[in-house]
PDB file of N, CA and C in Angstrom:
ATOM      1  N   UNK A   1       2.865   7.212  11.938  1.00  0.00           N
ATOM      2  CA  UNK A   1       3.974   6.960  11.041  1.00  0.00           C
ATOM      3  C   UNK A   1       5.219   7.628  11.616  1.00  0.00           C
ATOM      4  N   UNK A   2       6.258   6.791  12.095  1.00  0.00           N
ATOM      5  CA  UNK A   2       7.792   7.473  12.143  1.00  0.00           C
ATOM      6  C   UNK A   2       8.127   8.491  11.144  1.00  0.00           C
ATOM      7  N   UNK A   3       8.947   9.033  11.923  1.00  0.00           N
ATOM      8  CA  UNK A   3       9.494  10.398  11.179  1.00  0.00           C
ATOM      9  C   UNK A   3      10.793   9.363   9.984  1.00  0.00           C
ATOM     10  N   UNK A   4      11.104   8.752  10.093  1.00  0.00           N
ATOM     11  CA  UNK A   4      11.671   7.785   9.158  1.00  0.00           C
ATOM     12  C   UNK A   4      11.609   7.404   8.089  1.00  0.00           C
ATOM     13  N   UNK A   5       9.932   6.817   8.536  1.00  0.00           N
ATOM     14  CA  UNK A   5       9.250   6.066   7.221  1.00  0.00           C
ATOM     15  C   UNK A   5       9.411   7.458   6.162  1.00  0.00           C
ATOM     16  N   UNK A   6       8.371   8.814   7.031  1.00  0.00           N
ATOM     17  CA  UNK A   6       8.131   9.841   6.156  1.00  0.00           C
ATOM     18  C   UNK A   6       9.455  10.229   5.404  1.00  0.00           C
ATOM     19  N   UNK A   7      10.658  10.002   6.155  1.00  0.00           N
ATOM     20  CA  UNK A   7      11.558  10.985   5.528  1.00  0.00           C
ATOM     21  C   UNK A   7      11.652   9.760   4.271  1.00  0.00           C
ATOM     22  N   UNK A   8      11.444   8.233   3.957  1.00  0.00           N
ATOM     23  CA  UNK A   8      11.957   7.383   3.048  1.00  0.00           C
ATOM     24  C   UNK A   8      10.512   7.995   1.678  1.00  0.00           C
ATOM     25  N   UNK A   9       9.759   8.321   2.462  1.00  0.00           N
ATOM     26  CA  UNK A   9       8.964   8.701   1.678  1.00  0.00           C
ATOM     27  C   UNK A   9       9.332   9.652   0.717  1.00  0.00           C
ATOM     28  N   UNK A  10       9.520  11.086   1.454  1.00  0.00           N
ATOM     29  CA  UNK A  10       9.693  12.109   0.719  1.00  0.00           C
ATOM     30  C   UNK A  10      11.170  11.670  -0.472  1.00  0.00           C
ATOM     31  N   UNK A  11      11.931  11.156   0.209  1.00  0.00           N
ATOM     32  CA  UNK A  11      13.500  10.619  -0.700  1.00  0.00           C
ATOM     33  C   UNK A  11      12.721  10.205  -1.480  1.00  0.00           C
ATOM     34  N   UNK A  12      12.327   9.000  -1.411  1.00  0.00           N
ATOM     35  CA  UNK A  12      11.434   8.447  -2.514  1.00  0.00           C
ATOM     36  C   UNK A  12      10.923   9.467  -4.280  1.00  0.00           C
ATOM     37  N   UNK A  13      10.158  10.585  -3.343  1.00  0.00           N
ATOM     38  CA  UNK A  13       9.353  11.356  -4.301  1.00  0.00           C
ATOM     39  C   UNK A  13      10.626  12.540  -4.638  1.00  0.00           C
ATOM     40  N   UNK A  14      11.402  12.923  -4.356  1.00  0.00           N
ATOM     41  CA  UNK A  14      12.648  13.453  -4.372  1.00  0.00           C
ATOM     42  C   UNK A  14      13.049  13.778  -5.448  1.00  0.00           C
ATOM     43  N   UNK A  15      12.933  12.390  -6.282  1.00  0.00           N
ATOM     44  CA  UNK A  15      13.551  12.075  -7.352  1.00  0.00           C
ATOM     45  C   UNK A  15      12.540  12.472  -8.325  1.00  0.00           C
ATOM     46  N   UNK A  16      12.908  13.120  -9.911  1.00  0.00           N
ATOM     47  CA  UNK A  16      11.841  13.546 -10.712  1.00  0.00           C
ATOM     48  C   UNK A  16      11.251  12.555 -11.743  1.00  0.00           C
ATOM     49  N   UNK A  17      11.990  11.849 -11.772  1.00  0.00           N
ATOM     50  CA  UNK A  17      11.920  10.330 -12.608  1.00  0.00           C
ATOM     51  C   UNK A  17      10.879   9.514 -11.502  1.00  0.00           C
ATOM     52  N   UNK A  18      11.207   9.356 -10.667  1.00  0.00           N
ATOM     53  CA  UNK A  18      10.543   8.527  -9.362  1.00  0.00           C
ATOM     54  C   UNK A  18       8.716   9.430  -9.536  1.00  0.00           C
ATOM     55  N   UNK A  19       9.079  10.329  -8.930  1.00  0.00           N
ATOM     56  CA  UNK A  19       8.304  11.641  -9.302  1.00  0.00           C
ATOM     57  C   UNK A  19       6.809  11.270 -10.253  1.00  0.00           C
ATOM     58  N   UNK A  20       7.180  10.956 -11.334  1.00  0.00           N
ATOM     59  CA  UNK A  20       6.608  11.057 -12.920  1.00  0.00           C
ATOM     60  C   UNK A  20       6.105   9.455 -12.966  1.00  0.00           C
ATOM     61  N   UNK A  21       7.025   8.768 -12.085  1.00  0.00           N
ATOM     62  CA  UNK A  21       6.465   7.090 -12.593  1.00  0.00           C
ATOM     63  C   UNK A  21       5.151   7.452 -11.592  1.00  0.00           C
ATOM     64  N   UNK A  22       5.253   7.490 -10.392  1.00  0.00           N
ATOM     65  CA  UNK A  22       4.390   7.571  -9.205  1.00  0.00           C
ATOM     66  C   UNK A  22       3.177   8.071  -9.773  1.00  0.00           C
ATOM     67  N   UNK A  23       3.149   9.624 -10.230  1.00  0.00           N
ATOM     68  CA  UNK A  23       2.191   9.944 -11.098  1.00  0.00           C
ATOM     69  C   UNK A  23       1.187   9.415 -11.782  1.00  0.00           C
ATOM     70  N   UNK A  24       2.010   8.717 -12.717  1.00  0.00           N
ATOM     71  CA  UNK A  24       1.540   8.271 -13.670  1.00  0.00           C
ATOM     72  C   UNK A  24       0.344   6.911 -13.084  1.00  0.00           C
ATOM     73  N   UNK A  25       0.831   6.251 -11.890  1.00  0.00           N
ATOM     74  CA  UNK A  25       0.338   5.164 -11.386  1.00  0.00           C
ATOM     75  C   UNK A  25      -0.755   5.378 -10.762  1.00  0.00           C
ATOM     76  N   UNK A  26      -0.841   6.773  -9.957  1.00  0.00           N
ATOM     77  CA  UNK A  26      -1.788   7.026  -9.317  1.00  0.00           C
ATOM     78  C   UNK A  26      -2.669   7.551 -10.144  1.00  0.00           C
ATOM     79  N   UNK A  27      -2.386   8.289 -11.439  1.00  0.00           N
ATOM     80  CA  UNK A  27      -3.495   8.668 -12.319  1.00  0.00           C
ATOM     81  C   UNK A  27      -4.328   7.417 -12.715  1.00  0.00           C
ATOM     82  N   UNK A  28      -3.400   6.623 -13.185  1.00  0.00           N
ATOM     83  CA  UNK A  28      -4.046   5.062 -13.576  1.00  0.00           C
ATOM     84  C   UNK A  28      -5.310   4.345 -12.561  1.00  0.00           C
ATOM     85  N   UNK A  29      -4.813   4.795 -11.294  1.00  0.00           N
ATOM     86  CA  UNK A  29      -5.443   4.258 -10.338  1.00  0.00           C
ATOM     87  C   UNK A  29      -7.119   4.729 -10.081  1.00  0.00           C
ATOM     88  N   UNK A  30      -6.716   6.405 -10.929  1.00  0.00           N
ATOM     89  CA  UNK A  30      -8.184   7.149 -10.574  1.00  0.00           C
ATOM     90  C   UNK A  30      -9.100   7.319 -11.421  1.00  0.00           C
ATOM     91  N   UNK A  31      -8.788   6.398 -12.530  1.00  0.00           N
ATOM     92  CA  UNK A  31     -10.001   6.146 -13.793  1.00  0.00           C
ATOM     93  C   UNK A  31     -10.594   5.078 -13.417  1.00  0.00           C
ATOM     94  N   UNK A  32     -11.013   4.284 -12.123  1.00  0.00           N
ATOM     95  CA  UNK A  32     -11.748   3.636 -11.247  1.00  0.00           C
ATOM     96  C   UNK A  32     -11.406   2.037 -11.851  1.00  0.00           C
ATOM     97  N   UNK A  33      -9.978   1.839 -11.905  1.00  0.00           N
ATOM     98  CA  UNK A  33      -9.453   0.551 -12.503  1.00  0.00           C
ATOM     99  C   UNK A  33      -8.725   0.152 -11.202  1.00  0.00           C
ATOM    100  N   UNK A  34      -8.781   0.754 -10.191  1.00  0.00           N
ATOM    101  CA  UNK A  34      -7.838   0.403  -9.393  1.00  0.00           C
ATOM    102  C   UNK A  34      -8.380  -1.303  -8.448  1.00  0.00           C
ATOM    103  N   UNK A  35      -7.473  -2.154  -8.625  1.00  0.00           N
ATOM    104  CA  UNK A  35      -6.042  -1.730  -8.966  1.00  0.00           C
ATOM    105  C   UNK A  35      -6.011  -2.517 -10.295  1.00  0.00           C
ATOM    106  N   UNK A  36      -5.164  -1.563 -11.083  1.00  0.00           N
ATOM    107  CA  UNK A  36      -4.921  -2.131 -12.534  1.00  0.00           C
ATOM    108  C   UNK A  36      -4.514  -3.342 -12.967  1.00  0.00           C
ATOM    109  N   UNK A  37      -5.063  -3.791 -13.870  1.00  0.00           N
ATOM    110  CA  UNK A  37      -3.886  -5.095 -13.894  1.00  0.00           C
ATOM    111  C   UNK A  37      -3.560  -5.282 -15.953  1.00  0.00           C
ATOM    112  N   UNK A  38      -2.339  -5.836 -15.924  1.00  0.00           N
ATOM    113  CA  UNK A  38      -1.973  -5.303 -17.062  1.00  0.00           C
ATOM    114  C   UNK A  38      -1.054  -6.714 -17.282  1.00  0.00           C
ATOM    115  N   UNK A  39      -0.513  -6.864 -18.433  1.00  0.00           N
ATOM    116  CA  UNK A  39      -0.193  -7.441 -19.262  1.00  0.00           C
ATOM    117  C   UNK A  39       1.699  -8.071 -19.159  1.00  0.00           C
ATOM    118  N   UNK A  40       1.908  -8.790 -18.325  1.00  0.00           N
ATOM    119  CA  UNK A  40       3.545  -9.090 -17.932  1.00  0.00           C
ATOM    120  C   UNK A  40       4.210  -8.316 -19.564  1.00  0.00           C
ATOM    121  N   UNK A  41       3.945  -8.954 -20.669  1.00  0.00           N
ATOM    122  CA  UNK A  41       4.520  -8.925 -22.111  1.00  0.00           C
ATOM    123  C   UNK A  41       4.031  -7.920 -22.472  1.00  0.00           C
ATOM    124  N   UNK A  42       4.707  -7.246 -22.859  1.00  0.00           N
ATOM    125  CA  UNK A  42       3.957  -5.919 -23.846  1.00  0.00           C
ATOM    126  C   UNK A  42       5.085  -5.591 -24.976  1.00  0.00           C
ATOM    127  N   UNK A  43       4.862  -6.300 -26.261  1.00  0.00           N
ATOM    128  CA  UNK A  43       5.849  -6.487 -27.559  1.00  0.00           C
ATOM    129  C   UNK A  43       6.099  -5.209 -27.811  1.00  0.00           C
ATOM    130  N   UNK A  44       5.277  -4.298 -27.490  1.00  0.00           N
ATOM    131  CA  UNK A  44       5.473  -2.590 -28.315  1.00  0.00           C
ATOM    132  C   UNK A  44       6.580  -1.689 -27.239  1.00  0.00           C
ATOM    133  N   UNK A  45       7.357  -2.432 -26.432  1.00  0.00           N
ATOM    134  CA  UNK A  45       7.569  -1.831 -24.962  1.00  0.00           C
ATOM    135  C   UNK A  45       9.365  -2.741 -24.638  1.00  0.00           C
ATOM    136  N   UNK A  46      10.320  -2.016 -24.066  1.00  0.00           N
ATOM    137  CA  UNK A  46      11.336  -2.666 -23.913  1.00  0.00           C
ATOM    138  C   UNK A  46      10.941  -2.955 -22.550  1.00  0.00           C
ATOM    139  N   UNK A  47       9.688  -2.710 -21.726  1.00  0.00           N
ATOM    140  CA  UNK A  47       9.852  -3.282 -20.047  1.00  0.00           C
ATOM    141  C   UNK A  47       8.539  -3.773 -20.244  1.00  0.00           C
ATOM    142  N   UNK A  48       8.921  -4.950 -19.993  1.00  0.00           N
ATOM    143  CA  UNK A  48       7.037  -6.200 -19.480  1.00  0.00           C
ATOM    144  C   UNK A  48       7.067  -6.083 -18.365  1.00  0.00           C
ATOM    145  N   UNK A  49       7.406  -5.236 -17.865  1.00  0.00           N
ATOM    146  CA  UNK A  49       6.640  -5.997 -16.257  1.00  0.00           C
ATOM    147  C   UNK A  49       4.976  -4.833 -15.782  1.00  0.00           C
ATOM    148  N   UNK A  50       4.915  -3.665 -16.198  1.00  0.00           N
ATOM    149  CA  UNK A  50       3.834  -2.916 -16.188  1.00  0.00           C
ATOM    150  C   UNK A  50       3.452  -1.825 -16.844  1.00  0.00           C
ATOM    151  N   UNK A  51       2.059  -2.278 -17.365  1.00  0.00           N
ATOM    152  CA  UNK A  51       1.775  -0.520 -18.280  1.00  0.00           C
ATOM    153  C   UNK A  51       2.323   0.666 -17.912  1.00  0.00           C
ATOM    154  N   UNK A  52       2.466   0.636 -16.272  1.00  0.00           N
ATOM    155  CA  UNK A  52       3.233   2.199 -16.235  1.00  0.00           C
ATOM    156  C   UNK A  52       4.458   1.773 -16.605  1.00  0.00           C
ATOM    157  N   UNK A  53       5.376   0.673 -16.734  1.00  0.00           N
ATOM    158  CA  UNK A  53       6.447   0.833 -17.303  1.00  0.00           C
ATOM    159  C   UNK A  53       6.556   1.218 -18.927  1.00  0.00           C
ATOM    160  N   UNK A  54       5.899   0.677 -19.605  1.00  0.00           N
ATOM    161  CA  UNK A  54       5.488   1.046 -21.125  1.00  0.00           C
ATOM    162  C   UNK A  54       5.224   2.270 -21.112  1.00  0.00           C
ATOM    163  N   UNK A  55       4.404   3.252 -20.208  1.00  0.00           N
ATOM    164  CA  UNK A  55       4.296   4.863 -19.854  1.00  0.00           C
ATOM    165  C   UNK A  55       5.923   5.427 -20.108  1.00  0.00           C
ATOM    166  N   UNK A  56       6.932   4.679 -19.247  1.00  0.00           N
ATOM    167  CA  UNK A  56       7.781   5.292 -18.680  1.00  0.00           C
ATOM    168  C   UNK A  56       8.963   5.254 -19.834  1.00  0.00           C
ATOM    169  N   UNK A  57       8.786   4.023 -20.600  1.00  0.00           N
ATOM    170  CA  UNK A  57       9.657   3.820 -21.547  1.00  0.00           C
ATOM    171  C   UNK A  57       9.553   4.442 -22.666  1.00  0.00           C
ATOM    172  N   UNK A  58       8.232   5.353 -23.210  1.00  0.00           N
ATOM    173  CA  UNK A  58       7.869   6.367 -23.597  1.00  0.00           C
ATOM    174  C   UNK A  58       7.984   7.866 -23.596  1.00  0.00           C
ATOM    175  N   UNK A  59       7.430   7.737 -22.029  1.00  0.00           N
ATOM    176  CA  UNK A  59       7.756   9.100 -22.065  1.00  0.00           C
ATOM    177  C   UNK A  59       9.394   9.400 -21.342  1.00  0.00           C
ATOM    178  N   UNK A  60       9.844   8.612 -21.075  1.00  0.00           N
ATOM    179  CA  UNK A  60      11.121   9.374 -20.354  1.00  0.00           C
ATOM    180  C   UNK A  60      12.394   8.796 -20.757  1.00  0.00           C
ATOM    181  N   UNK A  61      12.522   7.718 -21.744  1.00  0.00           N
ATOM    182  CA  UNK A  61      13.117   7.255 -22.605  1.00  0.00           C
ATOM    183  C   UNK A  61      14.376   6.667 -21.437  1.00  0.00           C
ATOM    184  N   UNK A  62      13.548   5.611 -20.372  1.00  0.00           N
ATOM    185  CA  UNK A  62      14.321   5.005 -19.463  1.00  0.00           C
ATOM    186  C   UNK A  62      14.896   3.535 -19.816  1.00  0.00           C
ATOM    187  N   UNK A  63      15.837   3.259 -19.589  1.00  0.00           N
ATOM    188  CA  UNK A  63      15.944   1.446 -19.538  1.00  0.00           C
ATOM    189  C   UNK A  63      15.525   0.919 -18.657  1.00  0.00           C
ATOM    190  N   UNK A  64      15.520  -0.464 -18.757  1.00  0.00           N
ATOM    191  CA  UNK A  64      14.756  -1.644 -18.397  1.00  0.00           C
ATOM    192  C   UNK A  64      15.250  -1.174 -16.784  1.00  0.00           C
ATOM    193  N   UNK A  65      15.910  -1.471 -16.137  1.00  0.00           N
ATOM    194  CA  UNK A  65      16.566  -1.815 -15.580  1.00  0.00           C
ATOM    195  C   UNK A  65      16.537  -0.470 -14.339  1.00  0.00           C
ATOM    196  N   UNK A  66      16.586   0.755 -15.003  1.00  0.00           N
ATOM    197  CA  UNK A  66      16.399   2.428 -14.294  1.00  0.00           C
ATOM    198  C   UNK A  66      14.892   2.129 -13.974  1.00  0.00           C
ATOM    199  N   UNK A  67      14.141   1.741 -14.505  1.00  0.00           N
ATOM    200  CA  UNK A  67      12.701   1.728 -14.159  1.00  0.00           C
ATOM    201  C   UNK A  67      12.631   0.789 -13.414  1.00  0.00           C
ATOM    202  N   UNK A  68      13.302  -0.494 -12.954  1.00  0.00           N
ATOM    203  CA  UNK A  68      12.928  -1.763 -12.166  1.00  0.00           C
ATOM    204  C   UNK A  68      13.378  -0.598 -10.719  1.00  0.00           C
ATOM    205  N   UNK A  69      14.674  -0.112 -10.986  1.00  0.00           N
ATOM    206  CA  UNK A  69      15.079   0.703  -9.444  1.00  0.00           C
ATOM    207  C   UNK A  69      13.946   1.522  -9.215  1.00  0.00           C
ATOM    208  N   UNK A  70      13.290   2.270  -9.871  1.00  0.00           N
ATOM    209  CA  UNK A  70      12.745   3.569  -9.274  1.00  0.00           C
ATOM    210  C   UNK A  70      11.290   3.060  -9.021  1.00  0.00           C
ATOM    211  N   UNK A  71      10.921   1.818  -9.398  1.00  0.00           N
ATOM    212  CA  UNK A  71       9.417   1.037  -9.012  1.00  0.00           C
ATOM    213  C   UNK A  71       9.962   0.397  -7.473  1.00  0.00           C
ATOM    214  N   UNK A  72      11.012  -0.284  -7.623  1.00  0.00           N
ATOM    215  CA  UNK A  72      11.557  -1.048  -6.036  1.00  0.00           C
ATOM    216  C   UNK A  72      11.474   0.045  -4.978  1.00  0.00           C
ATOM    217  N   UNK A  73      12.455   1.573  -5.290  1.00  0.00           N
ATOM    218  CA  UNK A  73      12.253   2.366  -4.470  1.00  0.00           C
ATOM    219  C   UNK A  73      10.734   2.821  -3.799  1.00  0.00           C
ATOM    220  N   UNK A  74      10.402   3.145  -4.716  1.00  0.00           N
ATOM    221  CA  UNK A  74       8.428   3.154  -4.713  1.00  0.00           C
ATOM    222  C   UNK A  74       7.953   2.521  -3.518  1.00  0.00           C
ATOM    223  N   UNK A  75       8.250   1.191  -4.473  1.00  0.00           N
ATOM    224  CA  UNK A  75       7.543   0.133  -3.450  1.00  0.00           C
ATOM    225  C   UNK A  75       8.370   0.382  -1.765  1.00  0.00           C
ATOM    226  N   UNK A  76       9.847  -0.090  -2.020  1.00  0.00           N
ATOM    227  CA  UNK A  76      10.325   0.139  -0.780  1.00  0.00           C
ATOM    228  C   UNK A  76       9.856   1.294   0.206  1.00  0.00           C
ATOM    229  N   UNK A  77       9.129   2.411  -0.305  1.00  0.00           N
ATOM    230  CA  UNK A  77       9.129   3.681   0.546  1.00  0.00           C
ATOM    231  C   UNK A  77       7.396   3.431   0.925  1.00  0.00           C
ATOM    232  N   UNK A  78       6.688   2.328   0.323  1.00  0.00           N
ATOM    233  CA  UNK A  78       5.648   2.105   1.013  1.00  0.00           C
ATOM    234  C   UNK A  78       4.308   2.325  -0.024  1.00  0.00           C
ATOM    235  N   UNK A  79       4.792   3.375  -1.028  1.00  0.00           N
ATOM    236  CA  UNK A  79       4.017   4.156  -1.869  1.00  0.00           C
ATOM    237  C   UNK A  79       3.017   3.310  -2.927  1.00  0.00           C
ATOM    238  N   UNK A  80       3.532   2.292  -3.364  1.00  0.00           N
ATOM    239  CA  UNK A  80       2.985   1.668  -4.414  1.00  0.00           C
ATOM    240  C   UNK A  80       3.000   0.044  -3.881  1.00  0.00           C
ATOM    241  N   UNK A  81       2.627  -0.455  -4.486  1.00  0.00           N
ATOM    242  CA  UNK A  81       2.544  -2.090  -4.838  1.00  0.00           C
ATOM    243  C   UNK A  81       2.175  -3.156  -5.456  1.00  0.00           C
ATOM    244  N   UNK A  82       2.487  -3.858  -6.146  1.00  0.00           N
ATOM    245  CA  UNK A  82       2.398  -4.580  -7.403  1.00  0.00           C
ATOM    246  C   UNK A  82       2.660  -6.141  -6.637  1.00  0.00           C
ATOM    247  N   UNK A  83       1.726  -6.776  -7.412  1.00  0.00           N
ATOM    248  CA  UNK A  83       2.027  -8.351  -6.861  1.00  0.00           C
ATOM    249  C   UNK A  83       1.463  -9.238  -7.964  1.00  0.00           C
ATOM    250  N   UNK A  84       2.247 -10.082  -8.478  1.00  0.00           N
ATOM    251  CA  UNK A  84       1.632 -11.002  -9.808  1.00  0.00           C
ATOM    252  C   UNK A  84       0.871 -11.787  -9.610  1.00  0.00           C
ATOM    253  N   UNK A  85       0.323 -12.239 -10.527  1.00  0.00           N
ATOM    254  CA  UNK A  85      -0.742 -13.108 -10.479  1.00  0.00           C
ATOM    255  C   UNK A  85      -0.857 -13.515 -11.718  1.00  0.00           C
ATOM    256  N   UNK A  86      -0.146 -14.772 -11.985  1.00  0.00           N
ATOM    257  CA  UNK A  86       0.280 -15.498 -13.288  1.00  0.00           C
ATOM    258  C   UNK A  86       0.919 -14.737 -14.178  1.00  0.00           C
ATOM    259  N   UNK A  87       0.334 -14.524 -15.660  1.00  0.00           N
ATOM    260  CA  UNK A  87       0.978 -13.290 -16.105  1.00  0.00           C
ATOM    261  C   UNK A  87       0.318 -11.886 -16.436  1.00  0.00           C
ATOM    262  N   UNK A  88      -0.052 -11.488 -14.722  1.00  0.00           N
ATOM    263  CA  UNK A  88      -0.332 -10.261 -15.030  1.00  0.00           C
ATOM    264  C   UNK A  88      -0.186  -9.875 -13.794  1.00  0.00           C
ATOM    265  N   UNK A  89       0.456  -8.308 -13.588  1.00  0.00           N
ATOM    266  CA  UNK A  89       0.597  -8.035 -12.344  1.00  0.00           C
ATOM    267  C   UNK A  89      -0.284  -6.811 -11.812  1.00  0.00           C
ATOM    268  N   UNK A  90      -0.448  -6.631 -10.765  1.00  0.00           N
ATOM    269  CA  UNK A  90      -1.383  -5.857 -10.209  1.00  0.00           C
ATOM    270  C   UNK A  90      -0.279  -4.566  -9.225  1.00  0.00           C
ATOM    271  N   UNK A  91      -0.986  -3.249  -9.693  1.00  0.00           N
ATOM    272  CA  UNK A  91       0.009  -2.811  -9.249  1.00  0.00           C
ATOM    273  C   UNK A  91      -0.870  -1.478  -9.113  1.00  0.00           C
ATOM    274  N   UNK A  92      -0.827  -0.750  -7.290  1.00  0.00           N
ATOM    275  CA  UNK A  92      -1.639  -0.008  -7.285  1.00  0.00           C
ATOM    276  C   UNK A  92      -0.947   0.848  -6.018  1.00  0.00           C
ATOM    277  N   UNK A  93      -1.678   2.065  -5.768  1.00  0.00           N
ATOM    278  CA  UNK A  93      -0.980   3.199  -4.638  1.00  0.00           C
ATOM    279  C   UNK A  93      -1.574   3.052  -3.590  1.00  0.00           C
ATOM    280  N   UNK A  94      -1.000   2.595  -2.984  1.00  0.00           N
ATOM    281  CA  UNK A  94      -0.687   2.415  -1.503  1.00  0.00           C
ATOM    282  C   UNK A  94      -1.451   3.497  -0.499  1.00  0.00           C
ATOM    283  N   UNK A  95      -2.999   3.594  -0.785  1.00  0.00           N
ATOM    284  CA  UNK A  95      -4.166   4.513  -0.223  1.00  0.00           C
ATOM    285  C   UNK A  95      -3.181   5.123   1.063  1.00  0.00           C
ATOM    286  N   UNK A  96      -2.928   3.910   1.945  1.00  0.00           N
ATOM    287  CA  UNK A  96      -2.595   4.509   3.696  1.00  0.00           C
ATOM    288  C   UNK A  96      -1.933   4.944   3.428  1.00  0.00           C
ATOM    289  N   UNK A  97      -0.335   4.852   3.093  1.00  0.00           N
ATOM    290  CA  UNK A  97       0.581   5.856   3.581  1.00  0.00           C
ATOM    291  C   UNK A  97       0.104   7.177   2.486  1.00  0.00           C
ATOM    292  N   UNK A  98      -0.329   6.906   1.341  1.00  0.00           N
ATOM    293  CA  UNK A  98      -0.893   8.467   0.798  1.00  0.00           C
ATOM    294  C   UNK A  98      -1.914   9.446   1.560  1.00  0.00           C
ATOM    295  N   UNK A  99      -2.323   8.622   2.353  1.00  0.00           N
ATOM    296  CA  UNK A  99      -3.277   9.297   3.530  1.00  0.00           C
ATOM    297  C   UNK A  99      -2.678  10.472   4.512  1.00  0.00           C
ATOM    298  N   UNK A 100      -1.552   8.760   4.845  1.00  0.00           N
ATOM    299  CA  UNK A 100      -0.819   9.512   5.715  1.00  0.00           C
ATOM    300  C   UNK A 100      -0.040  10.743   5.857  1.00  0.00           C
ATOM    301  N   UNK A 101       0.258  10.558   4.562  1.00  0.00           N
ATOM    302  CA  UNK A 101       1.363  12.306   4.015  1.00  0.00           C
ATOM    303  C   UNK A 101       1.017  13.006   3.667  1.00  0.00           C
ATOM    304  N   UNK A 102      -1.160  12.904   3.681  1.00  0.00           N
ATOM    305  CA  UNK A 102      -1.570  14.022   3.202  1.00  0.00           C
ATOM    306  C   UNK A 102      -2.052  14.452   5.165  1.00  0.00           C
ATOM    307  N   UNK A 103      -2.206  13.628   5.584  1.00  0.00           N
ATOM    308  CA  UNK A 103      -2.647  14.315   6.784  1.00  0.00           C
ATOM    309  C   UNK A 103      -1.450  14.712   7.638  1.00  0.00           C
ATOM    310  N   UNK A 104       0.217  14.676   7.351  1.00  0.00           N
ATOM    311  CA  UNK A 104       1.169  15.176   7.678  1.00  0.00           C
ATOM    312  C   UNK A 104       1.423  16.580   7.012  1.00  0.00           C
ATOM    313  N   UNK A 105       0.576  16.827   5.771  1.00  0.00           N
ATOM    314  CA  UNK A 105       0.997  18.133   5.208  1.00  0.00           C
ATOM    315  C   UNK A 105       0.267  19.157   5.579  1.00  0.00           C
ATOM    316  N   UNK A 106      -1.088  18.797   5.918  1.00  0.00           N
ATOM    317  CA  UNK A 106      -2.084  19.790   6.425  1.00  0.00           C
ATOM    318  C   UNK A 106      -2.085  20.369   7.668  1.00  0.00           C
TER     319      UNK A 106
END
């Protein structure tokens, strides 16, 4: 992995909002659902596009729109990934590069 990618990485996690969504995704990931798949619509929730967004709109009292950036960043930095599949999207952590930044820290 370029010293690049890593540094888009760490920016990525940088952020404490970014931080807390990531979290939350990878916890999701380790109750052996991975990769999750969840519900485009969620009526109880101002963001359909993923349960961790319904997480996020909860706990961190984000808009629609702050949460679409800090999932794109995510994704952009390699970390996560989500891909639909009619109406439900699948959205899970990105094993390699988490590999990778654990075998860069050790």
């Amino acid at each position: 992995m370029e010293l690049s990618n890593k540094a888009k990485i760490f920016k990525a996690l940088s952020n404490e909002q970014r931080l807390k969504i990531f979290m939350m995704i990878y916890e999701e990931s380790q109750k052996g659902e991975s990769p999750a798949v969840f519900p485009v619509e969620e009526s109880s929730c101002c963001c359909p596009v993923e349960k961790a967004f319904t997480k996020v709109c909860e706990c961190l009292k984000l808009s629609r729109s702050t949460i679409s950036h800090h999932f794109k960043e995510l994704q952009n930095a390699g970390l996560i990934t989500c891909e639909r599949e009619g109406q439900m999207y699948r959205c899970r952590i990105n094993e390699e590069t988490v590999n990778q930044i654990k075998n860069f820290l050790k």
